[in-house]
N, C-alpha and C. Protein backbone atom coordinates (compact mmCIF):
# COMPACT_ATOMS: atom_id res chain seq x y z
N UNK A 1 86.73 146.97 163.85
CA UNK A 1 87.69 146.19 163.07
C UNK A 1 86.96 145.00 162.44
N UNK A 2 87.22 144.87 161.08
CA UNK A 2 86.46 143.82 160.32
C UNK A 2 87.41 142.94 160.24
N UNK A 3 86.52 141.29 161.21
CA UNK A 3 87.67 140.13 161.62
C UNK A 3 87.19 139.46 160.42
N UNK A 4 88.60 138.62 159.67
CA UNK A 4 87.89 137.78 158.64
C UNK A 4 88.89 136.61 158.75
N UNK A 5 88.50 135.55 158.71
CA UNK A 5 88.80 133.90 158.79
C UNK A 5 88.90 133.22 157.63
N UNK A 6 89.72 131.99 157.31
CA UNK A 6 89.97 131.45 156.63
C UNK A 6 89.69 129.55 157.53
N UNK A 7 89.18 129.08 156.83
CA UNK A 7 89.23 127.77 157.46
C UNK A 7 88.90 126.69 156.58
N UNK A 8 89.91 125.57 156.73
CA UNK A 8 90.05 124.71 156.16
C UNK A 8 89.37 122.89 155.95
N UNK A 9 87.96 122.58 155.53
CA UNK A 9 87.71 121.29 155.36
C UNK A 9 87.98 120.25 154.32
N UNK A 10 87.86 118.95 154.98
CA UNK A 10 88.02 118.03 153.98
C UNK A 10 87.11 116.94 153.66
N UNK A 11 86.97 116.29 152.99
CA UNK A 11 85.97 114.96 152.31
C UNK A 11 86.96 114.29 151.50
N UNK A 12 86.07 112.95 151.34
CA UNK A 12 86.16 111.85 150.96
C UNK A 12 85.51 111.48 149.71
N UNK A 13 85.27 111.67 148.78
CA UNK A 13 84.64 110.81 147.74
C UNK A 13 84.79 109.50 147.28
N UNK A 14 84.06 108.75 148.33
CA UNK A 14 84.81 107.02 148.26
C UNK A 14 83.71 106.70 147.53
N UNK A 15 84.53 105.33 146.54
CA UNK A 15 83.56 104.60 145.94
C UNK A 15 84.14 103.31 146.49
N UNK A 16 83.44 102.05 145.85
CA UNK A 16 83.01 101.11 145.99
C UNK A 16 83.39 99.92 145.07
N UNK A 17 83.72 98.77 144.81
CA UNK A 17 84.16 97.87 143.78
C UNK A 17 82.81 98.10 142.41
N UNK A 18 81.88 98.44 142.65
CA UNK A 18 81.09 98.64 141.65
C UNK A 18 81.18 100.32 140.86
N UNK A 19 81.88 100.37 141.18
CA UNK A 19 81.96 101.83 140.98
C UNK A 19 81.19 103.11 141.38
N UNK A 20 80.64 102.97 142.61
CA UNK A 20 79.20 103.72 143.23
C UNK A 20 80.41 104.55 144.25
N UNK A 21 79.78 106.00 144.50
CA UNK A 21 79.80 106.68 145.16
C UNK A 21 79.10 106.71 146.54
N UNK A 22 79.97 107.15 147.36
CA UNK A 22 78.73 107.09 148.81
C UNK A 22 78.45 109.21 149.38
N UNK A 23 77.31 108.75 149.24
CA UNK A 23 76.48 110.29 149.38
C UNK A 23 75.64 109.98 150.93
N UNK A 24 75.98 110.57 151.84
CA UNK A 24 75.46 110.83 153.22
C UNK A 24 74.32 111.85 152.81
N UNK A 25 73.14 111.83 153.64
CA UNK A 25 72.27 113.12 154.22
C UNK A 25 72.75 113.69 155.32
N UNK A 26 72.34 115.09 155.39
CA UNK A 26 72.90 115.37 156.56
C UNK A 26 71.25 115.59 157.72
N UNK A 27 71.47 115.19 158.78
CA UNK A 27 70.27 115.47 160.14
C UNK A 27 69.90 116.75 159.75
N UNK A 28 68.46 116.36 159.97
CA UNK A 28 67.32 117.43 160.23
C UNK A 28 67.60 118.48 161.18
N UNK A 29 68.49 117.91 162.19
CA UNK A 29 68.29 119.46 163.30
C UNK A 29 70.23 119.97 163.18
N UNK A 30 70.85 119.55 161.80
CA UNK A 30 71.72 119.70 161.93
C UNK A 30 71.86 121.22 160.78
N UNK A 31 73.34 121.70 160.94
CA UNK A 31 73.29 123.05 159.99
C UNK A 31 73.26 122.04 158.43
N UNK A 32 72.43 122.75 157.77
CA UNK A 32 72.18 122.37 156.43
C UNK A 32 71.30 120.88 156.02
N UNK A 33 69.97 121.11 156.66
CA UNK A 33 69.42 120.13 157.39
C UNK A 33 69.02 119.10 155.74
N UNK A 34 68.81 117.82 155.51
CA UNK A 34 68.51 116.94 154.24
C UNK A 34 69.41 117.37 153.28
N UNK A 35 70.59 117.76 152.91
CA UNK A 35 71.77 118.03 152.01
C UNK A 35 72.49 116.99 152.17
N UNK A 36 72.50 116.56 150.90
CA UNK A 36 73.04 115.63 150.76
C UNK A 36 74.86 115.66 150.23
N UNK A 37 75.83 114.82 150.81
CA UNK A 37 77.35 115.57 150.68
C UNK A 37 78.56 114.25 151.02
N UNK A 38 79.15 114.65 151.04
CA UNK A 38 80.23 113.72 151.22
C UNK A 38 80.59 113.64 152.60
N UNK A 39 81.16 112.63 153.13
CA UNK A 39 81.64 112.98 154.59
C UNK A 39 82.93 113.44 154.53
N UNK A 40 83.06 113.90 155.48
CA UNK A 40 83.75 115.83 155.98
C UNK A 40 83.51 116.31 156.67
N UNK A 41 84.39 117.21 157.23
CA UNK A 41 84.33 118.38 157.93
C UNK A 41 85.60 118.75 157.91
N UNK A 42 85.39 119.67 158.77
CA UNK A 42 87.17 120.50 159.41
C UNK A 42 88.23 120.10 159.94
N UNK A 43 88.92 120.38 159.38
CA UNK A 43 90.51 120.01 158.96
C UNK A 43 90.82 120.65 160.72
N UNK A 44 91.79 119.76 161.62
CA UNK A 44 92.01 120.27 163.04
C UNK A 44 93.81 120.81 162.84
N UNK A 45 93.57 121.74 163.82
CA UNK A 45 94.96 122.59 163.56
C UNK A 45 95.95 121.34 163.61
N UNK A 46 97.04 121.63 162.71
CA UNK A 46 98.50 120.79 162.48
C UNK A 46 98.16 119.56 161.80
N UNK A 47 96.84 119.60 161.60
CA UNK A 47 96.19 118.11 160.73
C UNK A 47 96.89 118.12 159.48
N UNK A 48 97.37 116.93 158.79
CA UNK A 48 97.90 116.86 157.55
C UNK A 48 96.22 116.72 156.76
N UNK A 49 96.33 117.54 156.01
CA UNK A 49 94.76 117.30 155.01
C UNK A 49 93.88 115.75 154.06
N UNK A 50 95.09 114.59 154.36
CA UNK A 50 94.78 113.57 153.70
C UNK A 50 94.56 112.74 155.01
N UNK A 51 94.94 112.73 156.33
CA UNK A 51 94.88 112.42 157.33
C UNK A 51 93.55 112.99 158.16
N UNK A 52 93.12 114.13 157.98
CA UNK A 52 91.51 114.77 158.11
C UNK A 52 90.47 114.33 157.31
N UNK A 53 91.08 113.62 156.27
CA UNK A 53 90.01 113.49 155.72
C UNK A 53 89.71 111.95 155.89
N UNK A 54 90.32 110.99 156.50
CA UNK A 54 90.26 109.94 156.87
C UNK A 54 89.90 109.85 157.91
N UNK A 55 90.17 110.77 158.85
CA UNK A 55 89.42 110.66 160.34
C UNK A 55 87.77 110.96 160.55
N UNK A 56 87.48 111.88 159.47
CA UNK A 56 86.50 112.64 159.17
C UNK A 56 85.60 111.01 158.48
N UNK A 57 86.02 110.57 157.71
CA UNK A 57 84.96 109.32 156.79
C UNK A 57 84.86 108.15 158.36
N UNK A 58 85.85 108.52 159.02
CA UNK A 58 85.80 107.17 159.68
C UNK A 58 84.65 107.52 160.82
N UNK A 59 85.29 109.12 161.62
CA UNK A 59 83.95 109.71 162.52
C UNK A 59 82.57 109.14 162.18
N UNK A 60 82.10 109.97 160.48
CA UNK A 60 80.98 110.22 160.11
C UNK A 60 80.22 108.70 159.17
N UNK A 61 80.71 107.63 159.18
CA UNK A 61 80.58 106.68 158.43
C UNK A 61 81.06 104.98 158.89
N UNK A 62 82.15 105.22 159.91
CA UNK A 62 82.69 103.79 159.84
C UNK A 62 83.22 103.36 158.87
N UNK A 63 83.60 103.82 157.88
CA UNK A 63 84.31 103.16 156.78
C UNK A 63 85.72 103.38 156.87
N UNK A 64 86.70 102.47 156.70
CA UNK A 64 87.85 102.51 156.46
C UNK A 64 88.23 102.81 154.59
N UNK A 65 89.38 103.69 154.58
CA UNK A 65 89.32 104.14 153.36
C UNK A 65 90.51 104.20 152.64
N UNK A 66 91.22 104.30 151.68
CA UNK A 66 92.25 104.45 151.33
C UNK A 66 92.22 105.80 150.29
N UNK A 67 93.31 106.93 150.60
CA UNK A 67 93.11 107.81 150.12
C UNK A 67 93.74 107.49 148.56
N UNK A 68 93.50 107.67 147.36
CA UNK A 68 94.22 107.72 145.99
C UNK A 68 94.83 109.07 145.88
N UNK A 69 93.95 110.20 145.59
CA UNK A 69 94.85 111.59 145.61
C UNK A 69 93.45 112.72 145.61
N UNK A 70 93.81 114.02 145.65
CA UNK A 70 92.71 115.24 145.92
C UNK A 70 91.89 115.34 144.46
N UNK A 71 90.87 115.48 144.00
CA UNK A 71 90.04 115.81 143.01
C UNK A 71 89.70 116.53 143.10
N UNK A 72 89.31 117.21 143.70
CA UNK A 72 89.04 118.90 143.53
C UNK A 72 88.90 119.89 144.57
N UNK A 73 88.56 121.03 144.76
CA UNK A 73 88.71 121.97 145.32
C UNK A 73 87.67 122.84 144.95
N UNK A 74 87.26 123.71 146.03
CA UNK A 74 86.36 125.17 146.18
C UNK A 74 86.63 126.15 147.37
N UNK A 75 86.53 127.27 147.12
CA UNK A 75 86.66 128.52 148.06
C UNK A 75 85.36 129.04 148.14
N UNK A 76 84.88 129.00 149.28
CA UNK A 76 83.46 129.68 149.47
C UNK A 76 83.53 130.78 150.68
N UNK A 77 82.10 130.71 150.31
CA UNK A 77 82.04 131.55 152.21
C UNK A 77 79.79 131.51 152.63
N UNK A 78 80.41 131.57 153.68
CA UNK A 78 78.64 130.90 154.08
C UNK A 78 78.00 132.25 154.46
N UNK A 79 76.97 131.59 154.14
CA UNK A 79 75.59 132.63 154.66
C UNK A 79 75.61 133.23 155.61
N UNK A 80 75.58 132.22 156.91
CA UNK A 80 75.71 132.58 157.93
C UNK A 80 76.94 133.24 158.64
N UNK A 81 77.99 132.97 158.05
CA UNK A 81 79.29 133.49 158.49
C UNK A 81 80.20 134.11 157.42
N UNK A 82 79.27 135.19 156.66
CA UNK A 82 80.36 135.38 155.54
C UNK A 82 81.57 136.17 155.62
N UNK A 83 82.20 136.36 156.91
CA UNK A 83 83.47 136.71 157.28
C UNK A 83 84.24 135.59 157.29
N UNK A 84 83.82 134.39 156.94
CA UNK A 84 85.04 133.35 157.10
C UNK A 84 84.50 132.61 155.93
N UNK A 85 85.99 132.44 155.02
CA UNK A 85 86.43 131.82 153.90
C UNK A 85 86.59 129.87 153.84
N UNK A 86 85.63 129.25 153.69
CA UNK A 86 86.23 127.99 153.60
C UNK A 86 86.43 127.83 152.07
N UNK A 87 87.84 126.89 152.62
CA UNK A 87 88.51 126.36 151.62
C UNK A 87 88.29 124.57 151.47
N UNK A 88 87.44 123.76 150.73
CA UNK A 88 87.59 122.85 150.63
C UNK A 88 88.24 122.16 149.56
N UNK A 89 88.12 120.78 149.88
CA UNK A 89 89.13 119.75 149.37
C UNK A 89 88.41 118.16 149.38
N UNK A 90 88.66 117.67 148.21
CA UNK A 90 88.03 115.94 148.69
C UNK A 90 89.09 115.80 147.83
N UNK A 91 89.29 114.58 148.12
CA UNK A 91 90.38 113.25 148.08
C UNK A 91 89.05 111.94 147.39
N UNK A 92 89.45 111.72 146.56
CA UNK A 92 89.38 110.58 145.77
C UNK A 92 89.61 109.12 146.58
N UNK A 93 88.60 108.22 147.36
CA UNK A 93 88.75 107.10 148.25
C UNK A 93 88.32 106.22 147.51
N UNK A 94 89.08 104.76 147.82
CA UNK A 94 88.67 104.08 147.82
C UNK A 94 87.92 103.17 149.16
N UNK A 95 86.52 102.62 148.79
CA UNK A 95 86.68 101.39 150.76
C UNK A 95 86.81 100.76 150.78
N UNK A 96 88.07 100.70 152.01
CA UNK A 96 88.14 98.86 152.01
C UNK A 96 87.51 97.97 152.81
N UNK A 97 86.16 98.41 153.13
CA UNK A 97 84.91 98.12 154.00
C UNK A 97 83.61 98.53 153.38
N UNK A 98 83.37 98.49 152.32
CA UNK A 98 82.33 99.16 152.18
C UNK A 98 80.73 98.78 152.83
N UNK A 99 80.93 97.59 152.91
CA UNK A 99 79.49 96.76 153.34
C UNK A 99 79.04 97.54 154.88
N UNK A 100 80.15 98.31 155.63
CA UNK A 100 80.18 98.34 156.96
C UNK A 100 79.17 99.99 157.04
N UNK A 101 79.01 100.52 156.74
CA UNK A 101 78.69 101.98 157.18
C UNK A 101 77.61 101.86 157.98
N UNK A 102 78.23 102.68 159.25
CA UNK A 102 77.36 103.33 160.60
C UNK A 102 77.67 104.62 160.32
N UNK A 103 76.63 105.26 160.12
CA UNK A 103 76.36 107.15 160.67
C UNK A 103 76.97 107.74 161.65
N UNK A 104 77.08 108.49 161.80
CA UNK A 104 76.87 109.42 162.77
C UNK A 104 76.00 110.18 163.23
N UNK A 105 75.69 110.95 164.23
CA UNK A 105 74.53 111.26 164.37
C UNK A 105 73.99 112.82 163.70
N UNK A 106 75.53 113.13 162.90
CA UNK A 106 75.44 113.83 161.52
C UNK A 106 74.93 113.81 160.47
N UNK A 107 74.44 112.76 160.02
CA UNK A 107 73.80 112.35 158.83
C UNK A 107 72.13 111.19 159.80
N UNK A 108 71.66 110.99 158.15
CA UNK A 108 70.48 110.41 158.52
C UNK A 108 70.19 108.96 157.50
N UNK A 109 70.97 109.11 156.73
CA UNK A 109 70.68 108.28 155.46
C UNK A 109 72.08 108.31 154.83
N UNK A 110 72.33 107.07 153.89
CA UNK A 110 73.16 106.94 152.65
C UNK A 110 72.74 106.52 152.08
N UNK A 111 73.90 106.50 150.72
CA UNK A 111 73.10 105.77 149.48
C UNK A 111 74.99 105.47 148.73
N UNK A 112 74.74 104.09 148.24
CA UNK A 112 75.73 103.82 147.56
C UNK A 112 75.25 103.71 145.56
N UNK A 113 76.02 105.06 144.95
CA UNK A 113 74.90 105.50 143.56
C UNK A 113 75.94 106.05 142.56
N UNK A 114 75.59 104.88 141.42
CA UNK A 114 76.10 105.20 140.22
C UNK A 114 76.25 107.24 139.95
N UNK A 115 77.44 107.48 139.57
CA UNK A 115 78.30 109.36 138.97
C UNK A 115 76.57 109.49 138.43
N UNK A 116 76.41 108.24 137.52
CA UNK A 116 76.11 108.79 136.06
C UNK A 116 74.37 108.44 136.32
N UNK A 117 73.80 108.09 137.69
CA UNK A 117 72.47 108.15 137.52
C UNK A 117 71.93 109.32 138.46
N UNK A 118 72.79 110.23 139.28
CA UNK A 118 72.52 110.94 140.08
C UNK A 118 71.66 112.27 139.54
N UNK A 119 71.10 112.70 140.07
CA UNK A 119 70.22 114.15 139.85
C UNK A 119 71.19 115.38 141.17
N UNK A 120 71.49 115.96 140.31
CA UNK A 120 72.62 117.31 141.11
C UNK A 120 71.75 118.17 142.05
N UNK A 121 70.30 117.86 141.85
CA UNK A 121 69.44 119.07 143.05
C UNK A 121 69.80 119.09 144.03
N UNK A 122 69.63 118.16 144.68
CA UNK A 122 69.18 117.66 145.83
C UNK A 122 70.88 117.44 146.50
N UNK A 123 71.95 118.21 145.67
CA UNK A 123 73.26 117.61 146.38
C UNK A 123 74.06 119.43 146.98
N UNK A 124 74.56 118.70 147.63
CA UNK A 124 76.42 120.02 147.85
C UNK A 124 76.30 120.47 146.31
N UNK A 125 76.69 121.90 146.92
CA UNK A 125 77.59 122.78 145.79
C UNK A 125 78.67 121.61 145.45
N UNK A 126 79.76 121.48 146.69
CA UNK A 126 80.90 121.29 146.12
C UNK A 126 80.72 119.38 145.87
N UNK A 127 79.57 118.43 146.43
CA UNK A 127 79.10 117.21 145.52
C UNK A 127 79.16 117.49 144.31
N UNK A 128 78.27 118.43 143.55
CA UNK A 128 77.83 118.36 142.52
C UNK A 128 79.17 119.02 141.36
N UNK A 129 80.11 119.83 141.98
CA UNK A 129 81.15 120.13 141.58
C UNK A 129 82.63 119.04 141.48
N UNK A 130 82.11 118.11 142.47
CA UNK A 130 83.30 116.75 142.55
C UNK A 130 82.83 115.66 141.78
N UNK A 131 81.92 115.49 141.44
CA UNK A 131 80.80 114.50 140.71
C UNK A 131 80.88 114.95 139.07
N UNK A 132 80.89 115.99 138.78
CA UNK A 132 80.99 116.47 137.59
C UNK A 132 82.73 116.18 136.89
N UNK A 133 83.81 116.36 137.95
CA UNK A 133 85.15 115.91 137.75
C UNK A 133 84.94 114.64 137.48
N UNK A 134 84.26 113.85 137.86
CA UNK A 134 84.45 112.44 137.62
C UNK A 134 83.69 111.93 136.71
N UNK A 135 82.69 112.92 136.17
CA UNK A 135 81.80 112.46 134.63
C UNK A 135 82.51 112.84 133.84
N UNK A 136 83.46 114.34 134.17
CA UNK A 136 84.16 114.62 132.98
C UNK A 136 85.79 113.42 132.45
N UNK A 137 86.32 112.67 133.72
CA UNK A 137 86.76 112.03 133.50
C UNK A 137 86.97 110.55 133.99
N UNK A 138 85.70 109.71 133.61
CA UNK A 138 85.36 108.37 134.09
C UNK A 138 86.44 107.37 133.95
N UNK A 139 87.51 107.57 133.03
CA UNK A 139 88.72 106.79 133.34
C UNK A 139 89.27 106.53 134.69
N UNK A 140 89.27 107.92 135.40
CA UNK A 140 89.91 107.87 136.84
C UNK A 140 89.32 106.70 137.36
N UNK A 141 87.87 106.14 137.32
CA UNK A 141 88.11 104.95 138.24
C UNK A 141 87.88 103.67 137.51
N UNK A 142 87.23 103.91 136.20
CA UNK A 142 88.10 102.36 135.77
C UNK A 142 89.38 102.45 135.80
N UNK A 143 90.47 103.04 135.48
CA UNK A 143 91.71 102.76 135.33
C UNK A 143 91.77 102.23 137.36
N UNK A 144 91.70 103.06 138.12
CA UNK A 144 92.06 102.81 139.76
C UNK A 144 91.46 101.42 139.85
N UNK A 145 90.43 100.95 139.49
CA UNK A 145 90.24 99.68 139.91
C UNK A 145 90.56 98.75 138.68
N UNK A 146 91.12 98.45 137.55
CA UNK A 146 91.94 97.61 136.95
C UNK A 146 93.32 97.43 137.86
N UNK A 147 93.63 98.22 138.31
CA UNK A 147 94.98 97.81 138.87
C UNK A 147 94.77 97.03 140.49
C-alpha cells in the first residue's frame, strides 16, 4: 500500500523599520545544511496557521512579531520523503523587537537585508519565491509602515 502525507508549515517574513528582511542560515549538521530561509517550521495539529507561525519566529529567533497577513504559498514534496506533500505558507511580519534576535540551535547566522540587494542562490525555493512577491510589489511595505 502506497502511504502518502500531506503536511503543513509556516514562516514569517519579518522586516524591520528600515525595510530589511530577516534571512536565518540553517546549521551545518542540520537537514538542509547553510540554506538560507525564513524562520519556520511545522504547523502542530489544531494549530491556527498565523499562531504557528509566531511560535515558530519566536522558537527559532527571539523575535516578537506581529502578523499583517499570508504572502504567499507553495506545494512541494522533498527528496527525501517524496510521499509527503508540504504545503507552505509565510505571513508577512512585522518586529516589534528587532534589535533582539537569539538563534536557535537551528540556524547559525542572520542577516537583516535590503528585497532589492539580495542574490536568490544561495536562498529557499520558497525565500526566493516570497522575496520576488515583494519586488513585484514594494508598495506592500511602504504603504504598512506609513501607517
Amino acid at each position: 500500500m502506497n502511504r502518502t502525507h500531506q503536511r503543513v508549515a509556516v514562516y514569517g517574513l519579518i522586516f524591520n523599520p528600515s525595510q530589511e528582511i530577516l534571512i536565518v542560515k540553517r546549521s551545518l549538521t542540520d537537514s538542509h545544511p547553510g540554506l538560507w530561509e525564513m524562520p519556520g517550521g511545522a504547523l502542530e495539529y489544531g494549530e491556527q496557521p498565523h499562531e504557528g507561525a509566531l511560535r515558530e519566529i519566536k522558537e527559532e529567533t527571539n523575535l516578537d512579531a506581529k502578523i499583517l497577513f499570508p504572502i504567499s504559498t507553495l506545494s512541494g514534496f522533498s527528496e527525501k520523503t517524496p510521499n509527503i506533500q508540504v504545503i507552505r505558507i509565510a505571513f508577512l511580519c512585522y518586529a516589534t523587537n528587532p534589535g533582539l534576535v537569539k538563534l536557535s540551535h537551528e540556524h547559525i547566522e542572520h542577516q537583516w537585508i535590503n528585497p532589492k540587494d539580495i542574490s536568490l542562490s544561495s536562498l529557499s525555493e520558497f525565500l526566493q519565491a516570497t522575496i520576488k512577491q515583494i519586488l513585484k510589489h514594494p508598495q506592500l511595505l511602504t504603504s504598512l509602515l506609513d501607517n
